[in-house]
C-alpha atoms as a PDB file:
ATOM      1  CA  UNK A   1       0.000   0.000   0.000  1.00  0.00           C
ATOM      2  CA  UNK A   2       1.464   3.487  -1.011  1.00  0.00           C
ATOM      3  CA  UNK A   3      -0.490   6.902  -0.081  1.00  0.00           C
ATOM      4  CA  UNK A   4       0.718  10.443  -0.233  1.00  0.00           C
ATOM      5  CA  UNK A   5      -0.999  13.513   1.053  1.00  0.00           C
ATOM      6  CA  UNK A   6      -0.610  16.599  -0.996  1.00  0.00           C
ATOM      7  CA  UNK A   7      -1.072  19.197   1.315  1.00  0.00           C
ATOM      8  CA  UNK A   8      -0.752  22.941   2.231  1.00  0.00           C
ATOM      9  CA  UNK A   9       0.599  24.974   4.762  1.00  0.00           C
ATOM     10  CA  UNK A  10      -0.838  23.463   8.368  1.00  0.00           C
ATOM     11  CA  UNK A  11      -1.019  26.653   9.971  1.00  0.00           C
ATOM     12  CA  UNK A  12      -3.429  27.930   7.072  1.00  0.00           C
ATOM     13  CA  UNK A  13      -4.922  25.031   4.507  1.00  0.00           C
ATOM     14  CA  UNK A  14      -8.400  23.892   6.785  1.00  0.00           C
ATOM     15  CA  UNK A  15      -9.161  21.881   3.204  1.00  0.00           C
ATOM     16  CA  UNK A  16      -6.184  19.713   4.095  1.00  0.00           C
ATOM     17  CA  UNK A  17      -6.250  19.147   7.901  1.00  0.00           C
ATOM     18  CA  UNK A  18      -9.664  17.755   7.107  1.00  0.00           C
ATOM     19  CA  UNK A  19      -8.116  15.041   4.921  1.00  0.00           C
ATOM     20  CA  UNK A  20      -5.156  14.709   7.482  1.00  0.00           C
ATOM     21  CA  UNK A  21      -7.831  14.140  10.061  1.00  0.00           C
ATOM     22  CA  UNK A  22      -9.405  11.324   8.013  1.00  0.00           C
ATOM     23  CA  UNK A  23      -6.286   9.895   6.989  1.00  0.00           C
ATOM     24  CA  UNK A  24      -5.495   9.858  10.770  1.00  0.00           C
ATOM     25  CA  UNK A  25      -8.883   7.911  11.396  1.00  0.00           C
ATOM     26  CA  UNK A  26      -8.166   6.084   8.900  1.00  0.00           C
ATOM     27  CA  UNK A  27      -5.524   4.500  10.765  1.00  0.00           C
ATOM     28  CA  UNK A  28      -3.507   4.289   8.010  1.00  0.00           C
ATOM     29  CA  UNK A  29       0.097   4.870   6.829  1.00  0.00           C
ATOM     30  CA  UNK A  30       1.224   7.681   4.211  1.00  0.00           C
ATOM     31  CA  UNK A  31       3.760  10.079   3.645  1.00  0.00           C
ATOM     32  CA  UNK A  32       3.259  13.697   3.121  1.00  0.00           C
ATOM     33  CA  UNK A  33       3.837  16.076   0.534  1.00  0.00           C
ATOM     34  CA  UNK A  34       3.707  19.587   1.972  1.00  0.00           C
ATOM     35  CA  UNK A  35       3.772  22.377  -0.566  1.00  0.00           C
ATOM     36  CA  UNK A  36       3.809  26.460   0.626  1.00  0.00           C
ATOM     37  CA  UNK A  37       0.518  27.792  -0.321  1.00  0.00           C
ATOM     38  CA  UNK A  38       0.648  31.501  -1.831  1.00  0.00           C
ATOM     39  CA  UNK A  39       3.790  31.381  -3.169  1.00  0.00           C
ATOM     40  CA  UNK A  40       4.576  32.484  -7.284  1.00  0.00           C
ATOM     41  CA  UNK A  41       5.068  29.206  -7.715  1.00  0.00           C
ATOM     42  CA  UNK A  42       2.361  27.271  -5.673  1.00  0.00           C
ATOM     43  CA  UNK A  43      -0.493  26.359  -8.416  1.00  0.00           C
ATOM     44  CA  UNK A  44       2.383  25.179 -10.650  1.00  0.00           C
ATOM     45  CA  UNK A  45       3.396  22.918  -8.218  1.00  0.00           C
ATOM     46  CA  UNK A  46       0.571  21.865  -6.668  1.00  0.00           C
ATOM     47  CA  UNK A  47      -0.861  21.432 -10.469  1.00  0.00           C
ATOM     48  CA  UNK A  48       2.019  18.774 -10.667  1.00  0.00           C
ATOM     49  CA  UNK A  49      -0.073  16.652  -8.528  1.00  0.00           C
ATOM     50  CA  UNK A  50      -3.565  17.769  -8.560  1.00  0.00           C
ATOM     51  CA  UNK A  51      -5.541  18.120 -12.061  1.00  0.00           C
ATOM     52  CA  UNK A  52      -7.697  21.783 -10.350  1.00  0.00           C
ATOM     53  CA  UNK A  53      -4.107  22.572  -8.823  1.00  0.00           C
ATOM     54  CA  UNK A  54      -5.590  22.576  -5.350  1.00  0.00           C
ATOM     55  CA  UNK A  55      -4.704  21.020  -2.150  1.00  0.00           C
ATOM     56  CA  UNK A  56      -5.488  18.074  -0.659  1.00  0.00           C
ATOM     57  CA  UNK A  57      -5.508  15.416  -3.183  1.00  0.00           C
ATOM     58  CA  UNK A  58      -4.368  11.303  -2.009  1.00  0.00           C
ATOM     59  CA  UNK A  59      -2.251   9.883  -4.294  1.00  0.00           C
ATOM     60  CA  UNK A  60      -3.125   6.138  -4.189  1.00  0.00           C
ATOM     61  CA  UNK A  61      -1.920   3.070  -6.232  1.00  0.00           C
ATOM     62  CA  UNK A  62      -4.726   3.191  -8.817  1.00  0.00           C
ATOM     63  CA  UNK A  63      -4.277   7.310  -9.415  1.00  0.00           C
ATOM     64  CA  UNK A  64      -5.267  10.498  -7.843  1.00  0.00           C
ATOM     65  CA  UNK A  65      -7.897  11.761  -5.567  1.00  0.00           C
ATOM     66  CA  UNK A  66      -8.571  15.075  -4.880  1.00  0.00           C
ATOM     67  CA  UNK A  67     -11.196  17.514  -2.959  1.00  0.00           C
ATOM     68  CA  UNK A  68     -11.502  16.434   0.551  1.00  0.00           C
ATOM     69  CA  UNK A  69     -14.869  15.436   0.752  1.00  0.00           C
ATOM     70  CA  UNK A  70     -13.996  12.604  -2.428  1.00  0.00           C
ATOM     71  CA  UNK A  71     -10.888  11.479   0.007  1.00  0.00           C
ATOM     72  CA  UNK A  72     -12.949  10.898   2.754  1.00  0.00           C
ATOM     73  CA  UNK A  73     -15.269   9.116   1.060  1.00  0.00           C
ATOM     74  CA  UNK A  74     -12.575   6.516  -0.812  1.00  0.00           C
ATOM     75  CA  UNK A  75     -10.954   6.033   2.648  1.00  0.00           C
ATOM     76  CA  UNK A  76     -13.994   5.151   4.565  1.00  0.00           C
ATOM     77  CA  UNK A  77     -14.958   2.534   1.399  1.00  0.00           C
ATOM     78  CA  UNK A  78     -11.007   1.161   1.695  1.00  0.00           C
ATOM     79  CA  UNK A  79     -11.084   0.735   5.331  1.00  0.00           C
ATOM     80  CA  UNK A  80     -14.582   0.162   6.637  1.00  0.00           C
ATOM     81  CA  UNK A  81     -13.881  -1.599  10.116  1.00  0.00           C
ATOM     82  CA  UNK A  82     -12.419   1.787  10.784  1.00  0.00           C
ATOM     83  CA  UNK A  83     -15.804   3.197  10.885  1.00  0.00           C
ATOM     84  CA  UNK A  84     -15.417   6.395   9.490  1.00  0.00           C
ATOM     85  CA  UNK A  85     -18.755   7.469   9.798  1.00  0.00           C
ATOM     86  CA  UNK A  86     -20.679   6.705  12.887  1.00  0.00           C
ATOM     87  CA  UNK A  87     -22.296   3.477  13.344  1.00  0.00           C
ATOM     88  CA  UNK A  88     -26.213   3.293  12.476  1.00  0.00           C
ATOM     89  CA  UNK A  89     -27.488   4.215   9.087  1.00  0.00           C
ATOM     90  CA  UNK A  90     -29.399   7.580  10.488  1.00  0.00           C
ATOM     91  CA  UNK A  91     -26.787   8.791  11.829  1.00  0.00           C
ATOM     92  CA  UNK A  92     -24.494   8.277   9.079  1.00  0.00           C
ATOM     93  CA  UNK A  93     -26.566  10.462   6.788  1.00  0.00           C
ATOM     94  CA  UNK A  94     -26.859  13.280   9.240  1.00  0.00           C
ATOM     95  CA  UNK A  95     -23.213  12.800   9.477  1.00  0.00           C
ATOM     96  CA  UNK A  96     -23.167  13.350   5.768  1.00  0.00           C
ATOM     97  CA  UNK A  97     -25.573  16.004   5.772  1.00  0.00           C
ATOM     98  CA  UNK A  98     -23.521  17.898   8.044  1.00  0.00           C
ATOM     99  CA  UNK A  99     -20.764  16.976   6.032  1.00  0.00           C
ATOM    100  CA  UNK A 100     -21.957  18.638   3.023  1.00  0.00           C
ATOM    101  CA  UNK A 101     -23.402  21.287   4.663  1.00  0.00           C
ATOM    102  CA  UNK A 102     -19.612  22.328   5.714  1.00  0.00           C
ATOM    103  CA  UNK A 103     -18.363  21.836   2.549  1.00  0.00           C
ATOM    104  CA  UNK A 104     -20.093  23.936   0.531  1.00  0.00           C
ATOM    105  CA  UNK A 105     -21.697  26.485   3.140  1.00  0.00           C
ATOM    106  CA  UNK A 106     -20.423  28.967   5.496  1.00  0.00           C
ATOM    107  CA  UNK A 107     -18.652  31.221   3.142  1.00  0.00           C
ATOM    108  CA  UNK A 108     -18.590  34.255   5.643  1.00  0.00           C
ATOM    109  CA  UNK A 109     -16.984  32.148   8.238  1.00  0.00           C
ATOM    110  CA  UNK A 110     -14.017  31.267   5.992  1.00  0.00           C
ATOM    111  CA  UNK A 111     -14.028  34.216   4.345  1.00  0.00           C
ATOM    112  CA  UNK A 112     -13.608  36.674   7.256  1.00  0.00           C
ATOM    113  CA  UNK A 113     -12.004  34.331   9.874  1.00  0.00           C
ATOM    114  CA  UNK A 114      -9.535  32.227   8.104  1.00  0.00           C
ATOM    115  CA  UNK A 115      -7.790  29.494   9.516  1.00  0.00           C
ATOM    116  CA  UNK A 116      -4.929  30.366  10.824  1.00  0.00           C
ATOM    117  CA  UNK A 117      -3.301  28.012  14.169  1.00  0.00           C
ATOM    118  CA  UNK A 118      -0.859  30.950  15.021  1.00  0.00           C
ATOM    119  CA  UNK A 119      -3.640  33.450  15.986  1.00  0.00           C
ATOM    120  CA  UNK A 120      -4.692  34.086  19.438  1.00  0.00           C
ATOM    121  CA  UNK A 121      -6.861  37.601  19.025  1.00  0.00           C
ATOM    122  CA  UNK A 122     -10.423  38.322  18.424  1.00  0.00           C
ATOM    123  CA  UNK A 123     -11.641  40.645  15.327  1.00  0.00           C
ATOM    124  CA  UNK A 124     -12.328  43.924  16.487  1.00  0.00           C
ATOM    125  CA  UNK A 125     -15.668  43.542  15.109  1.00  0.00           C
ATOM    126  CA  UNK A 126     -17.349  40.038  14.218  1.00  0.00           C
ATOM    127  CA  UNK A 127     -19.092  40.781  10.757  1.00  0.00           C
ATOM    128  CA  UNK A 128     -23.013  40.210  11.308  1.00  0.00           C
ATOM    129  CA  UNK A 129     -22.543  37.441   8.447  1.00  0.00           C
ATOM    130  CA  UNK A 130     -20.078  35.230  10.039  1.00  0.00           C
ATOM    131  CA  UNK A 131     -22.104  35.511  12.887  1.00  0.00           C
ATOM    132  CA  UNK A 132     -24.893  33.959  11.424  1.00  0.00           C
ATOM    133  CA  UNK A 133     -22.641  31.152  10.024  1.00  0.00           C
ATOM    134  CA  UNK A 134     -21.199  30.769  13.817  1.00  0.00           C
ATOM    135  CA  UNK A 135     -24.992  30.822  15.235  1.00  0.00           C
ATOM    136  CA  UNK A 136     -25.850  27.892  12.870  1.00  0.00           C
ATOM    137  CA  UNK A 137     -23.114  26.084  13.843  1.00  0.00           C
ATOM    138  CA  UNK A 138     -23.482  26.100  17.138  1.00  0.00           C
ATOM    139  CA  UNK A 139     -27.162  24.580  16.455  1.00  0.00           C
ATOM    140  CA  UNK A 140     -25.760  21.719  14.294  1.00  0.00           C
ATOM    141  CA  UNK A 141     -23.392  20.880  16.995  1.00  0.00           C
ATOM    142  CA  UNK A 142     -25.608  21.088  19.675  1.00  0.00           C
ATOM    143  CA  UNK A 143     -28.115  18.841  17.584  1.00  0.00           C
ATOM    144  CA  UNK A 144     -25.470  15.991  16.906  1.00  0.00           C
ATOM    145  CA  UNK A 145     -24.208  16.071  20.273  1.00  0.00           C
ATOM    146  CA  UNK A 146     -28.182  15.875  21.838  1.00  0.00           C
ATOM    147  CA  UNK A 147     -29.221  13.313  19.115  1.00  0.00           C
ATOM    148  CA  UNK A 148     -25.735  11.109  18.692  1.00  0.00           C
ATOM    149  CA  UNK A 149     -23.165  12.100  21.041  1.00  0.00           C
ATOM    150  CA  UNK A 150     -24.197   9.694  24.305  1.00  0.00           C
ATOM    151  CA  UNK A 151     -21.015   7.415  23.643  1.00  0.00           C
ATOM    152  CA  UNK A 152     -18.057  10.447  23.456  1.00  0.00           C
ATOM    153  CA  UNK A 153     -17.282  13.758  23.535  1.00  0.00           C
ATOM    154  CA  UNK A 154     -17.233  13.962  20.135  1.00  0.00           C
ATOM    155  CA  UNK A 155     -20.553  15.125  17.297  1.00  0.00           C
ATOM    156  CA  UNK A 156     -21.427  11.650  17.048  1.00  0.00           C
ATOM    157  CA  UNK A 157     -19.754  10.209  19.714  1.00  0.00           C
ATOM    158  CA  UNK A 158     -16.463   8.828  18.660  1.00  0.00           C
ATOM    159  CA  UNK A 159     -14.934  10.774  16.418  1.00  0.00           C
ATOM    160  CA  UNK A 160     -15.936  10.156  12.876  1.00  0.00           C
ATOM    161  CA  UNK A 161     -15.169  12.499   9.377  1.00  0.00           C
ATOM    162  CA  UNK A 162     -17.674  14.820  11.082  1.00  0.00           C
ATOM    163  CA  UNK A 163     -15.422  15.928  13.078  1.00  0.00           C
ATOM    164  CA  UNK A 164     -12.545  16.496  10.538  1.00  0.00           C
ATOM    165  CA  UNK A 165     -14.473  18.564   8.929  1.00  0.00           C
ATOM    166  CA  UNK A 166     -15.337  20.619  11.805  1.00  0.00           C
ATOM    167  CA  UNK A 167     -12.042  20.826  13.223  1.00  0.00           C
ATOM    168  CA  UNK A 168     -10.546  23.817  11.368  1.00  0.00           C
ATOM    169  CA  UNK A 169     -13.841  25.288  12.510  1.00  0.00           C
ATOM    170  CA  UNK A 170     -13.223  24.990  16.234  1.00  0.00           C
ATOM    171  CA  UNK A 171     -10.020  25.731  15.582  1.00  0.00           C
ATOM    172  CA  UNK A 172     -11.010  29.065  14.091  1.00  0.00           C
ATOM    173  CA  UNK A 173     -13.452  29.570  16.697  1.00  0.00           C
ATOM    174  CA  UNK A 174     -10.676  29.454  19.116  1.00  0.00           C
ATOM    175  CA  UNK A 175      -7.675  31.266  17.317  1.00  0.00           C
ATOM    176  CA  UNK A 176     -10.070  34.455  17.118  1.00  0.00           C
ATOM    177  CA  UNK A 177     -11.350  34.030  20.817  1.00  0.00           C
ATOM    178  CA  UNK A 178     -15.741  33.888  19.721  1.00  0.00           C
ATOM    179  CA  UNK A 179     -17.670  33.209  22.586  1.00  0.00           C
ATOM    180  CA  UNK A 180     -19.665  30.451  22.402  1.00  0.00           C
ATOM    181  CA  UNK A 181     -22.236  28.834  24.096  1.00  0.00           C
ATOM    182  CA  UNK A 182     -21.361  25.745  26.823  1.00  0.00           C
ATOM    183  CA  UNK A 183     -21.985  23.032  24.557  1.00  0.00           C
ATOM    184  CA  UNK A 184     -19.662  23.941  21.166  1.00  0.00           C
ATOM    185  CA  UNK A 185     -17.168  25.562  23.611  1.00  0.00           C
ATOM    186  CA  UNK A 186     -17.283  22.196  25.272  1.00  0.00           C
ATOM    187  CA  UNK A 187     -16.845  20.368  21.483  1.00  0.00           C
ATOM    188  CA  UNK A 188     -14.125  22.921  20.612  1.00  0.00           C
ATOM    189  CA  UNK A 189     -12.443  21.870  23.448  1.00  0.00           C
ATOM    190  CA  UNK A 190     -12.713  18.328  22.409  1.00  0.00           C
ATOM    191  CA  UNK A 191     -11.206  18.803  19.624  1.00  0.00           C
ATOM    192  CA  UNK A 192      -7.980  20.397  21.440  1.00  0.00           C
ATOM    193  CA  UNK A 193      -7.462  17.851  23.213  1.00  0.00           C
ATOM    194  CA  UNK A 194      -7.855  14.947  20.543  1.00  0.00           C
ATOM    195  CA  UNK A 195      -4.363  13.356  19.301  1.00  0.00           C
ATOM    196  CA  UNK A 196      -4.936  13.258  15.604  1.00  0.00           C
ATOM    197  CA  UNK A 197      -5.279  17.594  15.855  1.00  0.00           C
ATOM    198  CA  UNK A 198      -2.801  17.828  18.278  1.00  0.00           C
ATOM    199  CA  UNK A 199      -0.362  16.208  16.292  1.00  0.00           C
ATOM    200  CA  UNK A 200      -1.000  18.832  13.619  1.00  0.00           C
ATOM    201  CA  UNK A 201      -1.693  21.719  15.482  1.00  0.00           C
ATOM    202  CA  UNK A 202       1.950  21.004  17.300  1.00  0.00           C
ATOM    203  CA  UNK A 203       3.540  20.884  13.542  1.00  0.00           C
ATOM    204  CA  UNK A 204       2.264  24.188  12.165  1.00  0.00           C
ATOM    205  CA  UNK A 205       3.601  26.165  15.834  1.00  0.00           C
ATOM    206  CA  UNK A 206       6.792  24.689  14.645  1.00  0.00           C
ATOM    207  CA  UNK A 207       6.432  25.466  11.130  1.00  0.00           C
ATOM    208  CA  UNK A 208       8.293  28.131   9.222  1.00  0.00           C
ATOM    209  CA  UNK A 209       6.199  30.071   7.096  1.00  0.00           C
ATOM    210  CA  UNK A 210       8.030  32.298   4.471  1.00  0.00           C
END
C-alpha cells in the first residue's frame, strides 16, 4: 500500500487538515507532501499533482484523488472496520448532511475568519454574516451532540469524518477568541485535546512560514 498527502501549509490550509484528520482515522500509513501555499510558484506545483491545482488530493496506487470530501469518502470505502462514519445508518446520513453542509456552506466564516493556528486575538468587530454562520453552527453541533453524542465527547460520539471537517472550525473559533455557548465551547475543546489535531496543530507552531 502506497499513499501520499498533498497538502498545504498546516497553519493555514483547513481543506487539508480535514483530509489529514481522516487519513489519521483512517488508521492508516502515508507520507506527506507539503507544498507552501501563496507562493509564485504554488499552483504550478501543486498542479504537478492535482488536475484543479488545489490542495489536498491522495495519491493512491490506482491514481489520484482530490477535494476532501472525495478522500474521505474513498478512505472510509477502503477501510470500513475503521468506521469512518458513525455506526447506524441515520446517523451516518446526518453525518453526511452535516458533512456537506460544511463543505459547501459557510462562506462568511471562511471568508472573514480564516484558519490560521498561530492566531490568538479576536476581530475587532465580528461581521453580522459570520455571525450567522457561527450561530448555525453552534445549532448543528448542539443537535449531533443531543441526538448522537451519548457514547463520546465527540458530534457523534467517537470521532468520525464529522469531526474532521469541523475541526478547522473549532479551531477558528478558538484562534479568534468567539464566545460560544457551553456546549460547542465544550466540542471545541474536544477537539484540542484529541491526538490526531494535536499532532497537527503542534507541527504548524513549529512550522516556518516564508
Amino acid at each position: 500500500m502506497s499513499l501520499t498527502l498533498v497538502i498545504g501549509d498546516k497553519t493555514y490550509s483547513s481543506w487539508s487538515l480535514r483530509a489529514a484528520l481522516a487519513m489519521e482515522l483512517a488508521g492508516v500509513a502515508y507520507s506527506e507532501l507539503l507544498i507552501p501555499l501563496d507562493q509564485p510558484d504554488s499552483s504550478a506545483r501543486i498542479r504537478v499533482h492535482s488536475p484543479t491545482a488545489r490542495v489536498p488530493l491522495l495519491k493512491t496506487e490506482d491514481g489520484p484523488v482530490w477535494d476532501s470530501l472525495a478522500i474521505a469518502e474513498y478512505l472510509a470505502e477502503r477501510f470500513p472496520e475503521a468506521h469512518l462514519w458513525p455506526r447506524g445508518q441515520y446517523a451516518r446520513a446526518v453525518a453526511r448532511s452535516v458533512c456537506a453542509e460544511m463543505h459547501s456552506g459557510f462562506v462568511a466564516l471562511r471568508t472573514q475568519l480564516p484558519m490560521d493556528l498561530k492566531r490568538d486575538q479576536a476581530l475587532a468587530e465580528l461581521p453580522a454574516d459570520a455571525q450567522a454562520d457561527i450561530q448555525r453552527i453552534c445549532a448543528l453541533w448542539a443537535e449531533c451532540r443531543a441526538g448522537f453524542g451519548q457514547d463520546g465527547p465527540f458530534l457523534f460520539g467517537h470521532a468520525s469524518l464529522a469531526d474532521a471537517f469541523f475541526a478547522p472550525v473549532a479551531a477558528r473559533l478558538h484562534g479568534y477568541q468567539v464566545a460560544l455557548p457551553a456546549v460547542a465551547a465544550a466540542y471545541v475543546t474536544t477537539i484540542y485535546q484529541w491526538p490526531a489535531f494535536q499532532r497537527w496543530y503542534q507541527a504548524a507552531q513549529e512550522e516556518q512560514l516564508r
